[in-house]
C-alpha atoms as a PDB file:
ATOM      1  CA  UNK A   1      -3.113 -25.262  -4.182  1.00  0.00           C
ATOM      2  CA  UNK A   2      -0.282 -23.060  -3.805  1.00  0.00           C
ATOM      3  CA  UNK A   3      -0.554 -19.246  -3.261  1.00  0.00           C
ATOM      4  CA  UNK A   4       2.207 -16.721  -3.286  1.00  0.00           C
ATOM      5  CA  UNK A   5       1.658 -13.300  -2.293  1.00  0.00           C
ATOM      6  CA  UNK A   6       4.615 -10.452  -4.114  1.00  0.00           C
ATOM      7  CA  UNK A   7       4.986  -7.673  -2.358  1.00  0.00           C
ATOM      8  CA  UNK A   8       5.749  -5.225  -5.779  1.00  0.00           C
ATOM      9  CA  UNK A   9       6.546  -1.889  -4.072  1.00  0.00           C
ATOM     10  CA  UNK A  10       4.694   1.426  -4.099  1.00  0.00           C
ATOM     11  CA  UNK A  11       4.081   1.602  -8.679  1.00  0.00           C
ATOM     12  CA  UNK A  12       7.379   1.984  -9.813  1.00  0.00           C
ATOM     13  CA  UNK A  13       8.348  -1.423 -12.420  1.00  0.00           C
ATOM     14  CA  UNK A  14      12.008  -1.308 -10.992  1.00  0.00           C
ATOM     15  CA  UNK A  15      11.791  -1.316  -7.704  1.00  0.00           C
ATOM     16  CA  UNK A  16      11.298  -4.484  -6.871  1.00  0.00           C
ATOM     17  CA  UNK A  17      13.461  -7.125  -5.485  1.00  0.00           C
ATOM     18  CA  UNK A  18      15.583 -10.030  -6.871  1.00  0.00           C
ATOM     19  CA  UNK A  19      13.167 -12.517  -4.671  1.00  0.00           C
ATOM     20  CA  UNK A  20      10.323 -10.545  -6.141  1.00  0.00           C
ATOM     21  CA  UNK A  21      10.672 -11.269  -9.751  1.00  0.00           C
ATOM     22  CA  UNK A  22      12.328 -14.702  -9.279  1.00  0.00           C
ATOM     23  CA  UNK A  23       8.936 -15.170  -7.778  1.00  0.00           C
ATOM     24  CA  UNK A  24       6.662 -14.081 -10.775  1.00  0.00           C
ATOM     25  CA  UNK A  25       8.475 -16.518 -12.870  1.00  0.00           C
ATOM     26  CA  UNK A  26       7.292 -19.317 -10.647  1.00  0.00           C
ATOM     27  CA  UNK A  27       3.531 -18.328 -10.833  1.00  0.00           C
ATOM     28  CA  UNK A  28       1.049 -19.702 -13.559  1.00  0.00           C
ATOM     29  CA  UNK A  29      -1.741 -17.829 -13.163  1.00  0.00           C
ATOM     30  CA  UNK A  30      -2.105 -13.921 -11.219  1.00  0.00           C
ATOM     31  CA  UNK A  31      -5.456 -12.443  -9.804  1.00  0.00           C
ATOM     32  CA  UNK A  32      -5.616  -9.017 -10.330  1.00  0.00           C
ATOM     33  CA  UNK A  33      -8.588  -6.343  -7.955  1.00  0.00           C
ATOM     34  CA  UNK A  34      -9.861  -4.045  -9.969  1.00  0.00           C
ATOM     35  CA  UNK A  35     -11.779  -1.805  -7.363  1.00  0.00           C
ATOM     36  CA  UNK A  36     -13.492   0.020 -10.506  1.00  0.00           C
ATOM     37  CA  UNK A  37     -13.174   3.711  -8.837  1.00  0.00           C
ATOM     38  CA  UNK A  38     -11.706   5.139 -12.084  1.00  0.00           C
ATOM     39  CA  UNK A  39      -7.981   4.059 -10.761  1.00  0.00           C
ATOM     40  CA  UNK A  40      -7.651   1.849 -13.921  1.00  0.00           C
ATOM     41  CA  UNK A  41      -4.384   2.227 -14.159  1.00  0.00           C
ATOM     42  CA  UNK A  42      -3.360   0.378 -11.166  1.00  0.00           C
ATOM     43  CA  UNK A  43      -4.775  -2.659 -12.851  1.00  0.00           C
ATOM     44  CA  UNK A  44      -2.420  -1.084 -15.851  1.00  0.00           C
ATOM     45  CA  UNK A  45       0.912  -0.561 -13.655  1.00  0.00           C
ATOM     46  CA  UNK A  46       0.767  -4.261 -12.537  1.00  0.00           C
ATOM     47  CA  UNK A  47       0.343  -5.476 -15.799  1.00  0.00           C
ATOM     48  CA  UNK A  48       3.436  -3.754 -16.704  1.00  0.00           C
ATOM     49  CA  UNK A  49       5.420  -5.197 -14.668  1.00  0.00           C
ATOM     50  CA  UNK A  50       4.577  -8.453 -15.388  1.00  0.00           C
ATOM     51  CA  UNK A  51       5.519  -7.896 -19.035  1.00  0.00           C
ATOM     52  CA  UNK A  52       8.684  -6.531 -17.777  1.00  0.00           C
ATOM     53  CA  UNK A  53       9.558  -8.888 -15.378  1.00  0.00           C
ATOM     54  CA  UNK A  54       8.022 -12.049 -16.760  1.00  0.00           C
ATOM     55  CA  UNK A  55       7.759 -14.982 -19.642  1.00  0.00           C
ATOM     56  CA  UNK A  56       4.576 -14.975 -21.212  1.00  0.00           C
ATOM     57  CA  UNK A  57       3.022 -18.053 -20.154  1.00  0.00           C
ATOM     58  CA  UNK A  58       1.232 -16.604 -17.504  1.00  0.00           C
ATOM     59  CA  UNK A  59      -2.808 -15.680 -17.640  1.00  0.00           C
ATOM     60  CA  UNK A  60      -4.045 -12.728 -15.807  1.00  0.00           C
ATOM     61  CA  UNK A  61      -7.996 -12.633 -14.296  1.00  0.00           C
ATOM     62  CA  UNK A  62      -8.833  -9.346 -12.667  1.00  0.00           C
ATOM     63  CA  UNK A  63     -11.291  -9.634  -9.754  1.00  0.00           C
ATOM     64  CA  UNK A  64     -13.841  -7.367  -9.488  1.00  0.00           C
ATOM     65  CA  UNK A  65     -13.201  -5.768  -5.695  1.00  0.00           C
ATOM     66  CA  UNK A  66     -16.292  -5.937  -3.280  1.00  0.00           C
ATOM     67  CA  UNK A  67     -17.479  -2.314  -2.887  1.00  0.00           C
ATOM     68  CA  UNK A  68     -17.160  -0.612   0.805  1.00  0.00           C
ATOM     69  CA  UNK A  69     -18.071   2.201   2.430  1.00  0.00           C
ATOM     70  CA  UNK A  70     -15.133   4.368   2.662  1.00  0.00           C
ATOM     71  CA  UNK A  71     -16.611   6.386   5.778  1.00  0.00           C
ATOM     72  CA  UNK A  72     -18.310   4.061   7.862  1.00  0.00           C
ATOM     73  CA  UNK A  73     -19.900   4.889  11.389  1.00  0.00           C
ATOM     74  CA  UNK A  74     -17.784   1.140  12.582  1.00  0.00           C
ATOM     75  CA  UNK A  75     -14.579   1.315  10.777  1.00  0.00           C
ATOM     76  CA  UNK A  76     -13.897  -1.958  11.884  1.00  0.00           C
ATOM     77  CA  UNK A  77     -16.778  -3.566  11.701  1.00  0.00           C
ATOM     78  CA  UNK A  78     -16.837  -2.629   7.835  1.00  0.00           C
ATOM     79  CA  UNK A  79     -12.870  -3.911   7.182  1.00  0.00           C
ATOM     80  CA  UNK A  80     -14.242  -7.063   8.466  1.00  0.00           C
ATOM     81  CA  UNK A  81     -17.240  -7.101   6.351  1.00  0.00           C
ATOM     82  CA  UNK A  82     -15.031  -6.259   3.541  1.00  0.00           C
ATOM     83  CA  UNK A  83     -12.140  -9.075   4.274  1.00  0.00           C
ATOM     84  CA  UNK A  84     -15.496 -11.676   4.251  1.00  0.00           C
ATOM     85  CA  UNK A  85     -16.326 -10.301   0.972  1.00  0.00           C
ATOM     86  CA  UNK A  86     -13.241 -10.408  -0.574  1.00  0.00           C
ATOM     87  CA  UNK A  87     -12.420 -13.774   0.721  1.00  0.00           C
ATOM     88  CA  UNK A  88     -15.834 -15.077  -0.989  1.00  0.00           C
ATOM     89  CA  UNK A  89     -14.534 -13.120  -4.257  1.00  0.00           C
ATOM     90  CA  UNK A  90     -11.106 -14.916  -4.660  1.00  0.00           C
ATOM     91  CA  UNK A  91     -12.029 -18.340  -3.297  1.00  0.00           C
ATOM     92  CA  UNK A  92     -14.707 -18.758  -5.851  1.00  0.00           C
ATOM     93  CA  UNK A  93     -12.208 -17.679  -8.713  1.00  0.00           C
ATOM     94  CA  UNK A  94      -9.430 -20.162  -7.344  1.00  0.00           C
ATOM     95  CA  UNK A  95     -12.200 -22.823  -7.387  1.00  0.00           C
ATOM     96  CA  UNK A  96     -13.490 -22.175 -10.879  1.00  0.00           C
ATOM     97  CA  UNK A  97     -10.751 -20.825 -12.633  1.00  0.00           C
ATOM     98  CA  UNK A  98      -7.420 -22.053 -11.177  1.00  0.00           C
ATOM     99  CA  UNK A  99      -6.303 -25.698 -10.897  1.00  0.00           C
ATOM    100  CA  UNK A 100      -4.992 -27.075  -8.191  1.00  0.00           C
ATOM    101  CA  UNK A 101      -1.690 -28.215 -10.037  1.00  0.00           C
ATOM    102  CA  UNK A 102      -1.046 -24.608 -10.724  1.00  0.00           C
ATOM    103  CA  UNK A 103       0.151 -21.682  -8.963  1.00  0.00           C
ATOM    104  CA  UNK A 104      -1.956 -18.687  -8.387  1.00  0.00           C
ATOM    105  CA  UNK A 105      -0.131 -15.115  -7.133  1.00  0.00           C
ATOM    106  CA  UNK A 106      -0.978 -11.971  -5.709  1.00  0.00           C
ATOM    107  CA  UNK A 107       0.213  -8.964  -6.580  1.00  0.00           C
ATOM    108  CA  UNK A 108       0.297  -7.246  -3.393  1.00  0.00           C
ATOM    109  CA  UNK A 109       0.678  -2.951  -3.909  1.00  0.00           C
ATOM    110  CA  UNK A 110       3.421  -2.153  -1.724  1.00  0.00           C
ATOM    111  CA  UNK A 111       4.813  -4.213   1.040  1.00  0.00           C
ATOM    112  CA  UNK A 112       2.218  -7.080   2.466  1.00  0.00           C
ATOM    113  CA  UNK A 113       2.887  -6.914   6.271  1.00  0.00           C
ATOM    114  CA  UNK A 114       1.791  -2.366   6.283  1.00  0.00           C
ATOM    115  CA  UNK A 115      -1.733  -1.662   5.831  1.00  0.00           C
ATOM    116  CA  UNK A 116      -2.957  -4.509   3.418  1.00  0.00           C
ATOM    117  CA  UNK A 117      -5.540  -7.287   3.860  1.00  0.00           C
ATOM    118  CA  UNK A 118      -4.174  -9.642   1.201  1.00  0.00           C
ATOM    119  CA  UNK A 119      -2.500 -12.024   4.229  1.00  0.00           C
ATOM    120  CA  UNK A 120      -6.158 -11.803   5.897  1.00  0.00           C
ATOM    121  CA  UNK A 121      -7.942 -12.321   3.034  1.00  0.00           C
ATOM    122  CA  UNK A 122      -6.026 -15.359   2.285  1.00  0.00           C
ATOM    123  CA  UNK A 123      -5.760 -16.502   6.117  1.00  0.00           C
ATOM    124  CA  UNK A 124     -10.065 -16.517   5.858  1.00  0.00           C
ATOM    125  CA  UNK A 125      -9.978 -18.604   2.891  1.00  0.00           C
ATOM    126  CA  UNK A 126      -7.635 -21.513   4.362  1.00  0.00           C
ATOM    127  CA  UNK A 127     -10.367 -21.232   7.904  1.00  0.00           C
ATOM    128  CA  UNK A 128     -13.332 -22.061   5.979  1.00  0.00           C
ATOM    129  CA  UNK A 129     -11.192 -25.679   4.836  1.00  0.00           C
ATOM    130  CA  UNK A 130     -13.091 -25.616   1.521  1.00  0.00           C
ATOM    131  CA  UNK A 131      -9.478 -25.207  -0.488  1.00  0.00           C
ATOM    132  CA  UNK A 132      -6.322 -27.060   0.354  1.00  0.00           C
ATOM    133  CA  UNK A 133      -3.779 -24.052   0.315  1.00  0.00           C
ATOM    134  CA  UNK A 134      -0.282 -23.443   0.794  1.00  0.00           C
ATOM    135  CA  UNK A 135       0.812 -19.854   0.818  1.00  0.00           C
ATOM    136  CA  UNK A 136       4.368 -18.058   1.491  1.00  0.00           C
ATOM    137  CA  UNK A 137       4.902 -13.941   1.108  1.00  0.00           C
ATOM    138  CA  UNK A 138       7.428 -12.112  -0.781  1.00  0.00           C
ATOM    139  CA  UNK A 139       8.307  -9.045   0.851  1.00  0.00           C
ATOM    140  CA  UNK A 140       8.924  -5.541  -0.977  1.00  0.00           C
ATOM    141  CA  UNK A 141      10.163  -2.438  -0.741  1.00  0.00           C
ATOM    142  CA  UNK A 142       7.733  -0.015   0.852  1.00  0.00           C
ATOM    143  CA  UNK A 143       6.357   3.640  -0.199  1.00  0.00           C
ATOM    144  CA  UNK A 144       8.178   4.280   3.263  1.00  0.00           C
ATOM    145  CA  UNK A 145      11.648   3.198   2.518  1.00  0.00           C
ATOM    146  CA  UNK A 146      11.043   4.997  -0.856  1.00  0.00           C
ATOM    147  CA  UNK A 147       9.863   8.340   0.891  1.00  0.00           C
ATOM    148  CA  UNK A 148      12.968   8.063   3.141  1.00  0.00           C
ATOM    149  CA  UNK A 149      15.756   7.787   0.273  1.00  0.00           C
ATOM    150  CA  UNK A 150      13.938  10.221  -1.898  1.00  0.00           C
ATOM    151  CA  UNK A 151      14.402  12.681   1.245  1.00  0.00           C
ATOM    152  CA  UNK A 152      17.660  11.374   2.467  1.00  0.00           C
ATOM    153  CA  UNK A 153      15.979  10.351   6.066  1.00  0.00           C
ATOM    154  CA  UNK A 154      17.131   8.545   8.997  1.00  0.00           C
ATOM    155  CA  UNK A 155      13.173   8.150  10.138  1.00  0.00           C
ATOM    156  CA  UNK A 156      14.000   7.578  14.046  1.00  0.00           C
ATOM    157  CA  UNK A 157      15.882  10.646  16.020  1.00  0.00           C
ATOM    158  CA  UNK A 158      19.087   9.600  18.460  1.00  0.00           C
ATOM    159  CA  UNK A 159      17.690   6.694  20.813  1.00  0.00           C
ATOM    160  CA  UNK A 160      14.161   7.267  19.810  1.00  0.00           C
ATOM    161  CA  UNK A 161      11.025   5.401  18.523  1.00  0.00           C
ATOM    162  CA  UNK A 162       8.919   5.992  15.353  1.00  0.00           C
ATOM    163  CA  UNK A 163       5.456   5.749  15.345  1.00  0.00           C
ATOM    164  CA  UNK A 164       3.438   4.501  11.974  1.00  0.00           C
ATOM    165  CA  UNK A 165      -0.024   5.305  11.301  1.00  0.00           C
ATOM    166  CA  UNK A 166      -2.924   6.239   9.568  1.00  0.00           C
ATOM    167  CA  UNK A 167      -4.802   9.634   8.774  1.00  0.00           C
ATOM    168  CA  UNK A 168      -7.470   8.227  10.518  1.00  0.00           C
ATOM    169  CA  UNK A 169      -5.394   8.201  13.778  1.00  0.00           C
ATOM    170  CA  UNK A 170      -3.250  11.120  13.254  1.00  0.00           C
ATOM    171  CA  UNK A 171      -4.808  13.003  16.024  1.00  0.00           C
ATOM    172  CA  UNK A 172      -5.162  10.095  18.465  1.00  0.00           C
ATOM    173  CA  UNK A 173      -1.359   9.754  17.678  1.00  0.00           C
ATOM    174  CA  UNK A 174      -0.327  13.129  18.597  1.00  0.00           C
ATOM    175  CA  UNK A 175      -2.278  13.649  21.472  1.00  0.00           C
ATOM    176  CA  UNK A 176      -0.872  10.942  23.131  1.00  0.00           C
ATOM    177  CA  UNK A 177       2.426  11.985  22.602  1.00  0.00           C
ATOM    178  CA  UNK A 178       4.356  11.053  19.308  1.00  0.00           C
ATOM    179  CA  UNK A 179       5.939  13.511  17.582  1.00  0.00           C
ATOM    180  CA  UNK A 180       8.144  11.552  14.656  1.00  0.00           C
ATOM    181  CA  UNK A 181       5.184   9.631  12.898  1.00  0.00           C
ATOM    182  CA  UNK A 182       4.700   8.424   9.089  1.00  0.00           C
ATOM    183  CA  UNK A 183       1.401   8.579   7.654  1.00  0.00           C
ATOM    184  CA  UNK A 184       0.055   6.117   5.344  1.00  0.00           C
ATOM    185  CA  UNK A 185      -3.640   6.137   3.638  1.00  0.00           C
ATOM    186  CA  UNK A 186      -4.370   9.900   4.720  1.00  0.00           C
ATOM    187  CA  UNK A 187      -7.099  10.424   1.723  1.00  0.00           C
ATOM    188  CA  UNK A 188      -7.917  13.833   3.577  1.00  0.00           C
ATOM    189  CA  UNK A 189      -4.334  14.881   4.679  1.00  0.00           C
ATOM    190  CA  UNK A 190      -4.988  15.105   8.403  1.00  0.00           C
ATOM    191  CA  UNK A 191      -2.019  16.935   9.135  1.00  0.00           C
ATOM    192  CA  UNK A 192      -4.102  20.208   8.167  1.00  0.00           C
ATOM    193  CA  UNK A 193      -5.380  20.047  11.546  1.00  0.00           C
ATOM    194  CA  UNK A 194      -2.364  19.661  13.302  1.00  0.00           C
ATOM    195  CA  UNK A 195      -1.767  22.471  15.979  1.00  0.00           C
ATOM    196  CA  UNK A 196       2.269  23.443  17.036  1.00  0.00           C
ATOM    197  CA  UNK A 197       5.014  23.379  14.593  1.00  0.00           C
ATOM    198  CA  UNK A 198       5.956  20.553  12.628  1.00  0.00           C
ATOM    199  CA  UNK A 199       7.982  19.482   9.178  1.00  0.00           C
ATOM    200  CA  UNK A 200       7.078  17.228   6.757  1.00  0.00           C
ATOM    201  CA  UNK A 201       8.453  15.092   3.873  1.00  0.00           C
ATOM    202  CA  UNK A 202       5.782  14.254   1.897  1.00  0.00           C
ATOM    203  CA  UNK A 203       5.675  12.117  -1.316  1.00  0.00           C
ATOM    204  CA  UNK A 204       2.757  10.573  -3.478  1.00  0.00           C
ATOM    205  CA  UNK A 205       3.121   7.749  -6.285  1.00  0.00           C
ATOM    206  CA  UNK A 206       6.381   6.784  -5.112  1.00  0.00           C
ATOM    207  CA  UNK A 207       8.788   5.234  -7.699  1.00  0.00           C
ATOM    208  CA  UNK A 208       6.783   6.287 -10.623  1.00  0.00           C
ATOM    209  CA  UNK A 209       7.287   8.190 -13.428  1.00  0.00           C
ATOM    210  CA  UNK A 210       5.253  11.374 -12.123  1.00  0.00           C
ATOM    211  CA  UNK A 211       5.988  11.120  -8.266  1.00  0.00           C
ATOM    212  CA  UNK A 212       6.092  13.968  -5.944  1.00  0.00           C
ATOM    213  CA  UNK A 213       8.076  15.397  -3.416  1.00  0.00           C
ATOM    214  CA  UNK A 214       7.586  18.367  -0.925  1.00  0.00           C
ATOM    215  CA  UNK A 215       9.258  19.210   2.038  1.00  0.00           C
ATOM    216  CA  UNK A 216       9.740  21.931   4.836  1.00  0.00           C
ATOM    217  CA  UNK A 217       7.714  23.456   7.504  1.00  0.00           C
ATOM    218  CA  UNK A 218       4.164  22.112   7.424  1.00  0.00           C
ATOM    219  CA  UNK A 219       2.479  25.447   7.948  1.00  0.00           C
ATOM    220  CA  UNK A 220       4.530  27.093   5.102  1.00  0.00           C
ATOM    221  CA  UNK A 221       4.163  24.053   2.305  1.00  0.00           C
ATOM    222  CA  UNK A 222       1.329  22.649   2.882  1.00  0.00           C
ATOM    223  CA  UNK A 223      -0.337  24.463  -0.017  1.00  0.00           C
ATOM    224  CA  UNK A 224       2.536  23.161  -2.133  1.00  0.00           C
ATOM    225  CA  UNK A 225       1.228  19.577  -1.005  1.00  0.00           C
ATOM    226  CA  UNK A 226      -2.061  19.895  -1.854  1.00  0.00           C
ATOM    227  CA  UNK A 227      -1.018  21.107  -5.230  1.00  0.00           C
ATOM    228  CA  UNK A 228       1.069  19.040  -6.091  1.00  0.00           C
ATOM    229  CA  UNK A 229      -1.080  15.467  -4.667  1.00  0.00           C
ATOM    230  CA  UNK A 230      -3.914  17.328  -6.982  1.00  0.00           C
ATOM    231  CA  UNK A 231      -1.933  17.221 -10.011  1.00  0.00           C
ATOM    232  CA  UNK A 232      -0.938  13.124  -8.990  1.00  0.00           C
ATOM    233  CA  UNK A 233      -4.160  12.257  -8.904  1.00  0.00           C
ATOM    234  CA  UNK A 234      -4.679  14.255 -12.248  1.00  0.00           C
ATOM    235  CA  UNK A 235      -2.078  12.476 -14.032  1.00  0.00           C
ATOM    236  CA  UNK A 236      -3.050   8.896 -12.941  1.00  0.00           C
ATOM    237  CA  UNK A 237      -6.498   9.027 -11.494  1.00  0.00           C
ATOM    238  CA  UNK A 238      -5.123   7.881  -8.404  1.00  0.00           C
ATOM    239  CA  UNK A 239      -2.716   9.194  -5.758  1.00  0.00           C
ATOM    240  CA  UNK A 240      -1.029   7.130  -2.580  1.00  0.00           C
ATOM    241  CA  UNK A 241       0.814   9.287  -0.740  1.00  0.00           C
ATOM    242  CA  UNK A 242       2.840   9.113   2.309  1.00  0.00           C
ATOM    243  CA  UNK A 243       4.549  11.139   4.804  1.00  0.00           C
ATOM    244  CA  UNK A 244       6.783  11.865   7.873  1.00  0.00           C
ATOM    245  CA  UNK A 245       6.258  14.653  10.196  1.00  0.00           C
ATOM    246  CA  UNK A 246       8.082  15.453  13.274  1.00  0.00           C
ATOM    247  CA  UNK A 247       7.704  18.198  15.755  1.00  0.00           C
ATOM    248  CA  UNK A 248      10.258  20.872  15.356  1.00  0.00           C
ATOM    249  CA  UNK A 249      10.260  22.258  18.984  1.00  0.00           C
ATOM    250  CA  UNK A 250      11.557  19.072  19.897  1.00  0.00           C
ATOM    251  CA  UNK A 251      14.807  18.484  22.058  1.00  0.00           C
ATOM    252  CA  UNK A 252      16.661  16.014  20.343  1.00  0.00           C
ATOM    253  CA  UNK A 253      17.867  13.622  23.138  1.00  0.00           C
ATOM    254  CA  UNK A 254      21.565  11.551  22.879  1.00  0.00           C
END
């Protein structure tokens, strides 16, 4: 059975890439989570673009996503539980519901290889040996190269290094000394307990129709952010934002 895992960018129908939807084409059948958390319409965004980009001889089945606890006292420990889960999801809907003359695809939000378990999902279901698969992964452009042309960023300073993370490890991050950091999955927007001057460039539902932008000096805008990510969510039922923030106190080195 062959697999292929899209990478379709961060929502918006035109962003992705010429591999991308030469990909879709090549796919007979897509499976589809539905995490039913009243974010419907990312179930609704991926179906667009598969009218946009695609014949109509594919058939769509939406997964119901394994529930998880989003604040658990072992983060890890509850990922894992979660990968098993989903694994046990998909493999019994390739078995049932997919041949294994036809081509099943992913459509994975954003880019596959930041902050998504699709790859591991799949990786569990060729261990346990009960399907013959064959899998290959489309990349995509990322919420983070959309966040930087949106702001017109160069993300790493003269000579230095950039460090990508989580909201979860925002303060781990910056007490061990980074200070030019993008932010993915920060449901809570950690920087509000950042001490020290910093700026942000901030976006949420990159690439869509009702995305948001806010820059400047954390301390001074980050009311603006929390407006504006409100009104996101409000629009969609979902928001996914992401951000760079670097310390302004900073010498820039050469």
């Amino acid at each position: 059975m062959r697999l292929r895992l899209i990478g379709i960018g961060p929502g918006g129908p035109d962003d992705l890439t010429v591999t991308a939807v030469k990909a879709l084409e090549s796919v007979d059948v897509f499976l589809v989570a539905d995490k039913a958390r009243g974010v419907d319409d990312l179930v609704m965004v991926r179906e667009q673009i598969l009218r946009r980009h695609t014949s109509s001889r594919y058939r769509t089945i939406v997964v119901p996503d394994p529930p998880r606890d989003r604040a658990p006292e072992q983060y890890a420990t509850e990922v894992r539980d979660w990968h098993a889960a989903r694994a046990d999801a998909y493999e019994q809907v390739l078995r049932t519901e997919v041949d294994d003359s036809e081509t099943a695809g992913f459509l994975v939000w954003g880019d596959p290889s930041l902050y998504d378990s699709t790859i591991r999902v799949v990786e569990r279901i060729r261990e346990r040996g009960v399907l013959d698969i064959d899998y290959d992964v489309i990349p995509a452009v990322s919420s983070i190269q959309v966040l930087a042309a949106r702001h017109r960023l160069v993300f790493n300073r003269i000579g230095g290094p950039i460090t990508i993370t989580t909201g979860r490890r925002l303060g781990v991050e910056v007490a061990s000394g980074a200070d030019n950091i993008v932010v993915m999955l920060d449901g809570k927007l950690a920087c509000r307990e950042l001490d020290g001057n910093w700026d942000i460039w901030w976006g949420a539902n990159l690439g869509t129709s009702d995305e948001e932008l806010v820059a400047g000096r954390l301390g001074e805008v980050l009311e603006t952010i929390e407006t504006a990510r409100a009104r996101a969510k409000a629009l969609r039922g979902w928001v996914m934002d992401t951000y760079l923030l670097r310390r302004a106190d900073r010498a820039v080195s050469g």
